[in-house]
Protein backbone atom coordinates (compact mmCIF):
# COMPACT_ATOMS: atom_id res chain seq x y z
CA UNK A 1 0.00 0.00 0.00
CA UNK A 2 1.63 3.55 -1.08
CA UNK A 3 1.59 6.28 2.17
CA UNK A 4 -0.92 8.13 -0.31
CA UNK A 5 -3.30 5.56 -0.08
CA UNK A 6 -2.51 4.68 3.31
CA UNK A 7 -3.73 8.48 4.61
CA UNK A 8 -7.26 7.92 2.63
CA UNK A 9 -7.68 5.11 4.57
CA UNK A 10 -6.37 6.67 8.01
CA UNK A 11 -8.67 9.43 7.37
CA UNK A 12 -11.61 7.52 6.54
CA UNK A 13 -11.68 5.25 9.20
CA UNK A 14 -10.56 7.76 11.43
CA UNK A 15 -13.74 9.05 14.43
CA UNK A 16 -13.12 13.04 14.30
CA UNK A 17 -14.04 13.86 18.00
CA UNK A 18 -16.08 17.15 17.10
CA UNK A 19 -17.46 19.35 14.05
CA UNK A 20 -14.08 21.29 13.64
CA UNK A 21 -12.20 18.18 13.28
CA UNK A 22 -14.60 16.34 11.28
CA UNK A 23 -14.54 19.49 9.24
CA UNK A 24 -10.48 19.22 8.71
CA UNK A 25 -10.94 15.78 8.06
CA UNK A 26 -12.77 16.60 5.04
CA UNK A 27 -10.99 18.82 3.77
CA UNK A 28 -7.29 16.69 3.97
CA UNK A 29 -9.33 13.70 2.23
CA UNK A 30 -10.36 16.38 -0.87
CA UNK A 31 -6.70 17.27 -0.45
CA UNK A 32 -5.36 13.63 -1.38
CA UNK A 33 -8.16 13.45 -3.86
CA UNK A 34 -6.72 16.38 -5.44
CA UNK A 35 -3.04 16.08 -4.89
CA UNK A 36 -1.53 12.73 -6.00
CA UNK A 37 1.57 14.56 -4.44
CA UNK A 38 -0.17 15.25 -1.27
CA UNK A 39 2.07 13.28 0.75
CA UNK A 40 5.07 15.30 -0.42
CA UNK A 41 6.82 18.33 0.46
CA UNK A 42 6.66 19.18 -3.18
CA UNK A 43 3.50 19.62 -3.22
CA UNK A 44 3.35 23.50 -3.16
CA UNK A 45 -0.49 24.27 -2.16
CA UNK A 46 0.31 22.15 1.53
CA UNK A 47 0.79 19.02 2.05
CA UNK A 48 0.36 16.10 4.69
CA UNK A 49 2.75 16.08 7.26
CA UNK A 50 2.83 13.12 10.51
CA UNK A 51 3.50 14.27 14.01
CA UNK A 52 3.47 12.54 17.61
CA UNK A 53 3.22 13.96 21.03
CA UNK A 54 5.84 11.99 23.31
CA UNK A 55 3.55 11.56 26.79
CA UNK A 56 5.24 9.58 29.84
CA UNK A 57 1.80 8.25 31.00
CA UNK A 58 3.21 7.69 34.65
CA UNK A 59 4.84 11.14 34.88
CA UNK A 60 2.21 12.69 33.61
CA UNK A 61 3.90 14.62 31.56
CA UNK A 62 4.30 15.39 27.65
CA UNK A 63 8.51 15.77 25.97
CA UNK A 64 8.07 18.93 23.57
CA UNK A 65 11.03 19.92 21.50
CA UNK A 66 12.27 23.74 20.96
CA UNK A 67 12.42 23.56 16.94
CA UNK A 68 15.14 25.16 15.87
CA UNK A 69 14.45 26.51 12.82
CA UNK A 70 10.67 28.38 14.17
CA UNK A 71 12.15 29.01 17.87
CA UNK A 72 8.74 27.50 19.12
CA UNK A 73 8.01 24.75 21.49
CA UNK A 74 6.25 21.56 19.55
CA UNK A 75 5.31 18.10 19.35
CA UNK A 76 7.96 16.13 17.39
CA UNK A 77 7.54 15.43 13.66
CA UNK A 78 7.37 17.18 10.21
CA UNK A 79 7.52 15.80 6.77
CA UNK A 80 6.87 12.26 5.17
CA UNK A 81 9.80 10.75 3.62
CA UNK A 82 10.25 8.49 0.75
CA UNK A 83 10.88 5.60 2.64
CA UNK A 84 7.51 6.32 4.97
CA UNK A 85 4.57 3.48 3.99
CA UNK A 86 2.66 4.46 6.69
CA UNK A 87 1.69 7.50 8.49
CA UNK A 88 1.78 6.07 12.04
CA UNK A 89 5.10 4.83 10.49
CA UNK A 90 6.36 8.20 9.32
CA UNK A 91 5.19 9.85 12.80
CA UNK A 92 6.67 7.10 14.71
CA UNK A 93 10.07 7.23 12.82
CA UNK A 94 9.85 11.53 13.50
CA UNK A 95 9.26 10.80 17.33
CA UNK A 96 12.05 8.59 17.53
CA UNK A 97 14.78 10.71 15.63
CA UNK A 98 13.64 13.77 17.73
CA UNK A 99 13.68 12.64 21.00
CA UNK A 100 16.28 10.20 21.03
CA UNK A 101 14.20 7.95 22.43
CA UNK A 102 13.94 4.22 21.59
CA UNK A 103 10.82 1.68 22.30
CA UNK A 104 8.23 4.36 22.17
CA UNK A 105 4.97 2.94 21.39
CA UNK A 106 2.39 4.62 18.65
CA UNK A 107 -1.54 4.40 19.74
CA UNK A 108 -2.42 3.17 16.42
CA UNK A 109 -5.42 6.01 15.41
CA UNK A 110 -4.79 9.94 15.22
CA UNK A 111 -5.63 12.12 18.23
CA UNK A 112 -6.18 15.18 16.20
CA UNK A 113 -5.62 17.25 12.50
CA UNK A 114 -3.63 20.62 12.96
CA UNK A 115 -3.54 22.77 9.44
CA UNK A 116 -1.11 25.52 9.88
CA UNK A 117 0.73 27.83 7.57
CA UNK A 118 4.66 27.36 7.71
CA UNK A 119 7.67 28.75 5.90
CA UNK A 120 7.43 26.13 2.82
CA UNK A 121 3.62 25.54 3.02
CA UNK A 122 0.79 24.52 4.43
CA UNK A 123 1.12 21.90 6.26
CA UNK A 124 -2.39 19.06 7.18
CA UNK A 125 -0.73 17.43 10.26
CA UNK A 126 -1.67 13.84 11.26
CA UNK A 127 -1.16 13.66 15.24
CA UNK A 128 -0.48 10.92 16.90
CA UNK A 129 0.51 9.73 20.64
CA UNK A 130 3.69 8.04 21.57
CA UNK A 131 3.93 6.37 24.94
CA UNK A 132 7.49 6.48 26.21
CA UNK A 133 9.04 3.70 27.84
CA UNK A 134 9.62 3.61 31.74
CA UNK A 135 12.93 6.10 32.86
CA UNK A 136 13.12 7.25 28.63
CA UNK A 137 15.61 9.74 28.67
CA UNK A 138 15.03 12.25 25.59
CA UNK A 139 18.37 13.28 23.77
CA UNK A 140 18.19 16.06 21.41
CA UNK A 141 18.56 15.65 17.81
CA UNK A 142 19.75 18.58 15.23
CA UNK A 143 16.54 19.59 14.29
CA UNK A 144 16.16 20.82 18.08
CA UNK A 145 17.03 23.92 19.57
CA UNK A 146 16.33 21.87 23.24
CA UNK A 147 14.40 19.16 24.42
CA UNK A 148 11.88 19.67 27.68
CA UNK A 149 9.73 17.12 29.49
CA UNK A 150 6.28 19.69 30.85
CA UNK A 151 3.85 18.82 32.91
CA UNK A 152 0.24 18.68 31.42
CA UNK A 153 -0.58 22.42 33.01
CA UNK A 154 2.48 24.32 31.83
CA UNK A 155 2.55 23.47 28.50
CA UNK A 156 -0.11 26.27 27.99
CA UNK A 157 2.69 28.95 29.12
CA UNK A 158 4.95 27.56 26.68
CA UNK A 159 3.50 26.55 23.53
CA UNK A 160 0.75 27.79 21.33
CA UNK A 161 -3.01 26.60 21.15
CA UNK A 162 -2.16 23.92 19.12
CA UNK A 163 0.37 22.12 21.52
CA UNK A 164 -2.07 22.82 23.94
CA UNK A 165 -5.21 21.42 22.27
CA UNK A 166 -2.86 18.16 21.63
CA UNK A 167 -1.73 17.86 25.05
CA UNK A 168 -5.37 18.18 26.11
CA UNK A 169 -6.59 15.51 24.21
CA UNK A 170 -3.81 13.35 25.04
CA UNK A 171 -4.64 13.75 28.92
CA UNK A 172 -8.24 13.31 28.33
CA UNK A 173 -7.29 9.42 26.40
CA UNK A 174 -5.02 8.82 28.94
């Protein structure tokens, strides 16, 4: 299965948890329908990217990672690579190389969609969750600035709504 095809699905199958989402939702599957390059950074009108928020479930506690290039506190992941077949695959493979982390463990449906403008386009974010191991220590990668584990509540005085919304949802599963 191509990482084109494998989004449709993910999308499709995928229960948006309210009318904004669901609304997203539509609009990345007319995206794919439209793109046949949606998957790639090539795709100049925006396209798909895969992302995971790193959560130590017995900490309680989420690993965010100062990007470098923005300056802003995020989620780890970005862009789909040729390799990727899957996009828990491709937002897996992101978590790992940004935290530094090894074993994490991807809950196998989306938490949320994010569309947000960045410097090369638009970017329709797939997010996922990542359960880290027991004692994972993060080690930052070059695409980070620094590497922070927050607890739930301060994320808000760090990182924007979107972080926020994220983290929400992934206290609210867990």
């Amino acid at each position: 299965m191509s990482l084109h095809r494998d989004a449709g699905r993910v999308l499709e199958r995928w229960k948006a948890p309210d009318d904004a989402q669901h609304r997203l939702r539509h609009l990345y599957r007319g995206h794919l329908a439209d793109h046949e390059d949606a998957m790639r950074r090539t795709c100049a009108p925006g396209h798909l990217t895969a992302s995971a928020l790193v959560v130590d479930p017995e900490q309680e506690r989420v690993l965010l990672t100062l990007h470098a290039k923005l300056g802003m506190w995020l989620q780890t992941g970005g862009h789909c690579e040729e390799g990727d077949t899957t996009l828990a695959g491709a937002a897996l493979r992101e978590a790992t190389e940004e935290s530094g982390i090894d074993g994490l463990r991807l809950l196998e449906q989306p938490v949320a969609l994010d569309r947000h403008l960045t410097p090369c386009a638009w970017h329709l974010d797939v997010q996922y969750l990542a359960l880290a191991p027991r004692g994972a220590v993060p080690r930052i990668s070059e695409e980070s600035a620094d590497l922070r584990w927050f607890a739930y509540d301060e994320v808000a005085g760090v990182a924007d709504g979107s972080v926020v919304r994220l983290a929400s949802r992934a206290r609210a599963l867990l």
